[in-house]
PDB file of N, CA and C in Angstrom:
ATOM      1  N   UNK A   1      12.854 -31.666-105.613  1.00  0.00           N
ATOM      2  CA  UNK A   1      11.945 -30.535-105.462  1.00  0.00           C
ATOM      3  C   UNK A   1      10.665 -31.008-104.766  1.00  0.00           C
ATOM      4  N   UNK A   2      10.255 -30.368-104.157  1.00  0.00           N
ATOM      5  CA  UNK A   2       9.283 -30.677-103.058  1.00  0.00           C
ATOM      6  C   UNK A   2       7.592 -30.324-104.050  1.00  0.00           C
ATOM      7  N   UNK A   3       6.500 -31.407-103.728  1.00  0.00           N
ATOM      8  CA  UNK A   3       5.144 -31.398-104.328  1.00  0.00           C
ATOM      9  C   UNK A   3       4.369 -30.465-103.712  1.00  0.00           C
ATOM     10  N   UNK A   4       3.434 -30.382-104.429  1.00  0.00           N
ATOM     11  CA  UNK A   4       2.171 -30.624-103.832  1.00  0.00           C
ATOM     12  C   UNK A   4       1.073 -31.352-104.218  1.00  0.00           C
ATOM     13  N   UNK A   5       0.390 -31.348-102.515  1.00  0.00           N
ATOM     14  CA  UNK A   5      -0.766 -33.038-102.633  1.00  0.00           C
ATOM     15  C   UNK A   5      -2.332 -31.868-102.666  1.00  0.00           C
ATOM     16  N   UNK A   6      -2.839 -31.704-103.604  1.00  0.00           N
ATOM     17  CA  UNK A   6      -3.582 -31.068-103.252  1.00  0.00           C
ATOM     18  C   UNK A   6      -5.413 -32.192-103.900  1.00  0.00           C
ATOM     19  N   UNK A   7      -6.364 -31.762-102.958  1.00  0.00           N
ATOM     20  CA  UNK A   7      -7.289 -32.295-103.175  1.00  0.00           C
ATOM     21  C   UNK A   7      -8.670 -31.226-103.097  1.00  0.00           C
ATOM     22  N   UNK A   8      -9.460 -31.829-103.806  1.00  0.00           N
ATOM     23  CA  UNK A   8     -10.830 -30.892-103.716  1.00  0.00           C
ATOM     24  C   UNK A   8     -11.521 -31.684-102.691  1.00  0.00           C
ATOM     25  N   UNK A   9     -12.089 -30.367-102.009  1.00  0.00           N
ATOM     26  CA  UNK A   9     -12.851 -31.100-100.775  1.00  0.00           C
ATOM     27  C   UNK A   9     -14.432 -30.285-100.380  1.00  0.00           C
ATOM     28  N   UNK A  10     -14.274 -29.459-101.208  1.00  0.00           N
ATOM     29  CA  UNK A  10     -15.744 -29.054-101.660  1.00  0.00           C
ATOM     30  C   UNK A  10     -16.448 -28.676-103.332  1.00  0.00           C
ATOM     31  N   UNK A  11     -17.943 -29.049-103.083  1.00  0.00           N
ATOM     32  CA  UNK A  11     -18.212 -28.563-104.371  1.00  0.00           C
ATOM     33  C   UNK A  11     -17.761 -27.001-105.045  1.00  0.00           C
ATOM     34  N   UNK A  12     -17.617 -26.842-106.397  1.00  0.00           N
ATOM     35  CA  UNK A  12     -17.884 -25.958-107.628  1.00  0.00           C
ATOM     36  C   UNK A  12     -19.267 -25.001-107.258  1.00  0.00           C
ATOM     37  N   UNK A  13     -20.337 -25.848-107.418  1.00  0.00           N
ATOM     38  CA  UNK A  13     -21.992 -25.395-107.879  1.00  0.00           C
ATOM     39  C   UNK A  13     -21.642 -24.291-107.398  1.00  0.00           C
ATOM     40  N   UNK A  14     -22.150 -23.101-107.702  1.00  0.00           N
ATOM     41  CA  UNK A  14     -22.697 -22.056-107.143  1.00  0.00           C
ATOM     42  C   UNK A  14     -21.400 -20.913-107.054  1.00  0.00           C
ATOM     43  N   UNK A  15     -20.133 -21.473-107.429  1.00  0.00           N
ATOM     44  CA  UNK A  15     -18.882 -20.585-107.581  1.00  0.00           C
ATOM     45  C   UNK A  15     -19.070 -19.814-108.687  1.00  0.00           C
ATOM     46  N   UNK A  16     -17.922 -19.048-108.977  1.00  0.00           N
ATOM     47  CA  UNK A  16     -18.014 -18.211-109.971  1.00  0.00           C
ATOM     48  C   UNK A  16     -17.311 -18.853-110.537  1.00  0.00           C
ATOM     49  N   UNK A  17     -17.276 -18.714-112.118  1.00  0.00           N
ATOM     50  CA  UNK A  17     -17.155 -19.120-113.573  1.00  0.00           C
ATOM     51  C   UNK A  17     -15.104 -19.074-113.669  1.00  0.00           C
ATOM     52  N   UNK A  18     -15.059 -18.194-113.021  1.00  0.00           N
ATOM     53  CA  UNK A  18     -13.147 -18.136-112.936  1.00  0.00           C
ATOM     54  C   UNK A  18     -12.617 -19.635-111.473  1.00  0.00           C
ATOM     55  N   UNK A  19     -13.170 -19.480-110.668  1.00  0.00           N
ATOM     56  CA  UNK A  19     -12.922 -20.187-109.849  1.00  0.00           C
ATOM     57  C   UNK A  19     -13.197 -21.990-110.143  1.00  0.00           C
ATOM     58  N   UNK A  20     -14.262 -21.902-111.409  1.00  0.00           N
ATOM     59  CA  UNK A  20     -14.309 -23.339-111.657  1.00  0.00           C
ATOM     60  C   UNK A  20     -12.990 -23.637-112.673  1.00  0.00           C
ATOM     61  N   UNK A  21     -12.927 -22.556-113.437  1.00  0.00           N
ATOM     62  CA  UNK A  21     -11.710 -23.198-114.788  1.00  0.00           C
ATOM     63  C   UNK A  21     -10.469 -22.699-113.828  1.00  0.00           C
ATOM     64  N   UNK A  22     -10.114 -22.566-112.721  1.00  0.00           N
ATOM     65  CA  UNK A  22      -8.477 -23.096-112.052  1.00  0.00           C
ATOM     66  C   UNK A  22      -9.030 -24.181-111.420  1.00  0.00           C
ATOM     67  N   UNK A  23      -9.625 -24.646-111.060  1.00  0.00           N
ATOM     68  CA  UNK A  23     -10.154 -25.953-110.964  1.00  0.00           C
ATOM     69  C   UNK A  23      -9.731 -26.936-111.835  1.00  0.00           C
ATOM     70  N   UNK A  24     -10.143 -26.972-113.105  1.00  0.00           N
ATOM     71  CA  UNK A  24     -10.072 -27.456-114.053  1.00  0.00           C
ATOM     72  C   UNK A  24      -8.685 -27.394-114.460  1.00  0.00           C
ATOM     73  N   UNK A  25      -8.261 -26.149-114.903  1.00  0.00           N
ATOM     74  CA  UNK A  25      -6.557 -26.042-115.175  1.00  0.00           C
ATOM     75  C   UNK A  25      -5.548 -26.954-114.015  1.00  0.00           C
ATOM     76  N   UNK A  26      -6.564 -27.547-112.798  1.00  0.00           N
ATOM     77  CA  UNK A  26      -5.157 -27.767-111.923  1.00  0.00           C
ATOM     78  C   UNK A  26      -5.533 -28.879-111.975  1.00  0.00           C
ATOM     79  N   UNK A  27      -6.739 -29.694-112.421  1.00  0.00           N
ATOM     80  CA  UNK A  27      -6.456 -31.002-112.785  1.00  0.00           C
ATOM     81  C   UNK A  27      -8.095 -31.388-112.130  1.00  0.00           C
ATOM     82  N   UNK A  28      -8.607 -30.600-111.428  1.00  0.00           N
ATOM     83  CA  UNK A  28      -9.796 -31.454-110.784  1.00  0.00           C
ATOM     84  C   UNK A  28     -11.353 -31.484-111.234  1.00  0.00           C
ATOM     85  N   UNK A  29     -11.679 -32.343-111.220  1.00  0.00           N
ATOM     86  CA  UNK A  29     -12.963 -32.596-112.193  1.00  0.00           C
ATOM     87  C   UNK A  29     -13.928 -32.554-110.682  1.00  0.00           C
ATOM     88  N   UNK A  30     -13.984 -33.491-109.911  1.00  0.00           N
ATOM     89  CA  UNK A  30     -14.854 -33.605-109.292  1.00  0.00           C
ATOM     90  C   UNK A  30     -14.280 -33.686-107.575  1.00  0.00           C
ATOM     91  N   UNK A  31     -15.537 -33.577-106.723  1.00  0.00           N
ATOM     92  CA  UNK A  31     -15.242 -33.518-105.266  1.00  0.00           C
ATOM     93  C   UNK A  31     -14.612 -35.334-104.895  1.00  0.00           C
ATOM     94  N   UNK A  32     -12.970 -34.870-103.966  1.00  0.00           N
ATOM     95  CA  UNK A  32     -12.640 -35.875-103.996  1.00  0.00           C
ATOM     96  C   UNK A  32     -11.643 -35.990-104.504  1.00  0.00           C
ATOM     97  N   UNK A  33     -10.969 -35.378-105.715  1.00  0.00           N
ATOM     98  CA  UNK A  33      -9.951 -35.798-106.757  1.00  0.00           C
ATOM     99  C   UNK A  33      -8.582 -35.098-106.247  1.00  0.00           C
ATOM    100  N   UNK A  34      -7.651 -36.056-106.185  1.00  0.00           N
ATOM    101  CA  UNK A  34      -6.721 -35.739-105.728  1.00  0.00           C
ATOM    102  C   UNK A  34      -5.239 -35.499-106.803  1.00  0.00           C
ATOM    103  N   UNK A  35      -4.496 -34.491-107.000  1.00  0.00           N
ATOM    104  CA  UNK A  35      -3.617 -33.853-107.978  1.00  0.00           C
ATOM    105  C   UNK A  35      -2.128 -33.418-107.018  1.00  0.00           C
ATOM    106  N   UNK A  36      -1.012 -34.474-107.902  1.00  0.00           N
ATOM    107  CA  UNK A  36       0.432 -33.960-107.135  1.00  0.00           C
ATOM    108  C   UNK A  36       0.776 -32.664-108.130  1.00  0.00           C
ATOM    109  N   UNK A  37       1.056 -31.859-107.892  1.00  0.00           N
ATOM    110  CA  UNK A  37       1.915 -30.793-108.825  1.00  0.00           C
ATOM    111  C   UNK A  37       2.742 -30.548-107.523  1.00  0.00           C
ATOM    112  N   UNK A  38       3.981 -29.665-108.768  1.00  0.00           N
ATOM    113  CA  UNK A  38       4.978 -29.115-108.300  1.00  0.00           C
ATOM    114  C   UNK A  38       5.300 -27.999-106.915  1.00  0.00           C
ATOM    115  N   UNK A  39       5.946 -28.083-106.232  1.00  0.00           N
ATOM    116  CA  UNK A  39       5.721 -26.693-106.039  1.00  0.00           C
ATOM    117  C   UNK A  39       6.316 -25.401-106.340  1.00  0.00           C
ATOM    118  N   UNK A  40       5.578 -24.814-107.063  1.00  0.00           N
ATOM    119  CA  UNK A  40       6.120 -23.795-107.984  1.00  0.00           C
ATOM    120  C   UNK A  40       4.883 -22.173-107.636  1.00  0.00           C
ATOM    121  N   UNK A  41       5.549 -21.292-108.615  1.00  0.00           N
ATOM    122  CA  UNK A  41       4.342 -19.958-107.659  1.00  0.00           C
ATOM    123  C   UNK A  41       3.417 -19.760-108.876  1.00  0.00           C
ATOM    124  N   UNK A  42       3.184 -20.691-109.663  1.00  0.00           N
ATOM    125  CA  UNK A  42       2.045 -20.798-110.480  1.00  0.00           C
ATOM    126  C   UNK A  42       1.465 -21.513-109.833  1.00  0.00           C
ATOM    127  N   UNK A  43       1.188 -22.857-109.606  1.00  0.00           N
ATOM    128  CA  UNK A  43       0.400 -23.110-109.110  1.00  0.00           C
ATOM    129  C   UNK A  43       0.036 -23.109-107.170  1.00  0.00           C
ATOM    130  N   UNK A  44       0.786 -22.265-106.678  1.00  0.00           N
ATOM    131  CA  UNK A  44       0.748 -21.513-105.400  1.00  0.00           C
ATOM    132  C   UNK A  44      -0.329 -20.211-105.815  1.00  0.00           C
ATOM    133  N   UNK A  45      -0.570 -19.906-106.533  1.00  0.00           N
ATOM    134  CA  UNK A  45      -1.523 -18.952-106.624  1.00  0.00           C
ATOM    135  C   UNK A  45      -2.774 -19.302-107.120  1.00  0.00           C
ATOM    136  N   UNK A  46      -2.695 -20.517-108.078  1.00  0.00           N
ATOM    137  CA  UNK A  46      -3.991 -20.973-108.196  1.00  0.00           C
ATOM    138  C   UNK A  46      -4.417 -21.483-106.889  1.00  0.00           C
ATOM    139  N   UNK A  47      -3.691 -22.097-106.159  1.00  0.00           N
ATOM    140  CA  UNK A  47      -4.624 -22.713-105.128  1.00  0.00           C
ATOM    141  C   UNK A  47      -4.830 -21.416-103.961  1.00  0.00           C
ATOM    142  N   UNK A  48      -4.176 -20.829-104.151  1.00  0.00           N
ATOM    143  CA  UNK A  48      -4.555 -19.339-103.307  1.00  0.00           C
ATOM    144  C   UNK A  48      -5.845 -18.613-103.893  1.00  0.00           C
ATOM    145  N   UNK A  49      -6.168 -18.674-105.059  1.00  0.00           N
ATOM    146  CA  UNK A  49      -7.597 -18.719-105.588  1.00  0.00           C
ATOM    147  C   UNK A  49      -8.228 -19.437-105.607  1.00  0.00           C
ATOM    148  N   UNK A  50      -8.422 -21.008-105.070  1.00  0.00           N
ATOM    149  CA  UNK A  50      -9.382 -21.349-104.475  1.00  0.00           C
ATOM    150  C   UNK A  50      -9.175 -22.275-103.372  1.00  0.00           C
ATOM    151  N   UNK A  51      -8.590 -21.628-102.330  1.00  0.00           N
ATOM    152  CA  UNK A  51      -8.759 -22.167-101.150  1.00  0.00           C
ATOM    153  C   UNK A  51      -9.126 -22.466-100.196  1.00  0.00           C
ATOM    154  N   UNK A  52     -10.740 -21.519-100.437  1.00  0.00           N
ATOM    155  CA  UNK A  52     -11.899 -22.077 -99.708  1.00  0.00           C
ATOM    156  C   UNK A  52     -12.328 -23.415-100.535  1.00  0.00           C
ATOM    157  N   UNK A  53     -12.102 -24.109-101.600  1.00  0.00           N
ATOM    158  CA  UNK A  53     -12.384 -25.396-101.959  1.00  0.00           C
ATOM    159  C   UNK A  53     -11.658 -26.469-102.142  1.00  0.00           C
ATOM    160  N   UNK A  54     -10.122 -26.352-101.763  1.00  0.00           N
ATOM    161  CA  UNK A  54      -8.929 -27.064-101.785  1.00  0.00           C
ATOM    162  C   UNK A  54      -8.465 -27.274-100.461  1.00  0.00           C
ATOM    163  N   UNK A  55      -7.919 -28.499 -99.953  1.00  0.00           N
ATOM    164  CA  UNK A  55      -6.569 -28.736 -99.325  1.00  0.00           C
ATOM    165  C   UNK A  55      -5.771 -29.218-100.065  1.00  0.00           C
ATOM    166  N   UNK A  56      -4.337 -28.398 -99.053  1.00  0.00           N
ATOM    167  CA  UNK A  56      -2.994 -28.823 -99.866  1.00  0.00           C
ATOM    168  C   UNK A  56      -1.892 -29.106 -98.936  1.00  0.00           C
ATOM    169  N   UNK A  57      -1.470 -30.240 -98.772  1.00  0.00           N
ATOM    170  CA  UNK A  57      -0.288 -31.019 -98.134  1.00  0.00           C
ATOM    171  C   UNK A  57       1.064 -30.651 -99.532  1.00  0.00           C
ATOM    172  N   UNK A  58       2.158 -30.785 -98.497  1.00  0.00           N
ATOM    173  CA  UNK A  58       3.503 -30.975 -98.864  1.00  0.00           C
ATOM    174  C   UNK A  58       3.488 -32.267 -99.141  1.00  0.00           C
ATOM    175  N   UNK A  59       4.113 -32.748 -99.966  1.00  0.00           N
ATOM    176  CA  UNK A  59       4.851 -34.363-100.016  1.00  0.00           C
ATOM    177  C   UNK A  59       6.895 -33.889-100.579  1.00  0.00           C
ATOM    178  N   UNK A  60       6.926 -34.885-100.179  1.00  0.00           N
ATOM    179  CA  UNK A  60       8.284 -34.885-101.144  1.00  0.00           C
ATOM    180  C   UNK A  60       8.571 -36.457-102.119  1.00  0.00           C
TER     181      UNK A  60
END
């Protein structure tokens, strides 16, 4: 089953209060931190909610 490489590549500050805790639920604490998950359409939608502060590569 195919990943995903996803990383935070901008700050939190100044987001709204929902957009920091899928942050948090997907694993990332700080700018920089990089998280493999699955690819699955749970977390395809979290990162569709914050994808002005995420990139996300395929891996396998």
């Amino acid at each position: 089953m195919a990943q995903l490489k996803i990383t935070q590549v901008k700050s939190y500050i100044g987001s709204k209060q929902n957009h920091r805790d899928t942050l948090r639920t997907l694993g990332l604490k700080k700018l920089g931190d990089v998280v493999v998950k699955e690819d699955r359409p749970e977390f395809r939608g979290m990162v569709r909610h914050v994808r002005h502060l995420v990139t996300v590569e395929e891996v396998d």
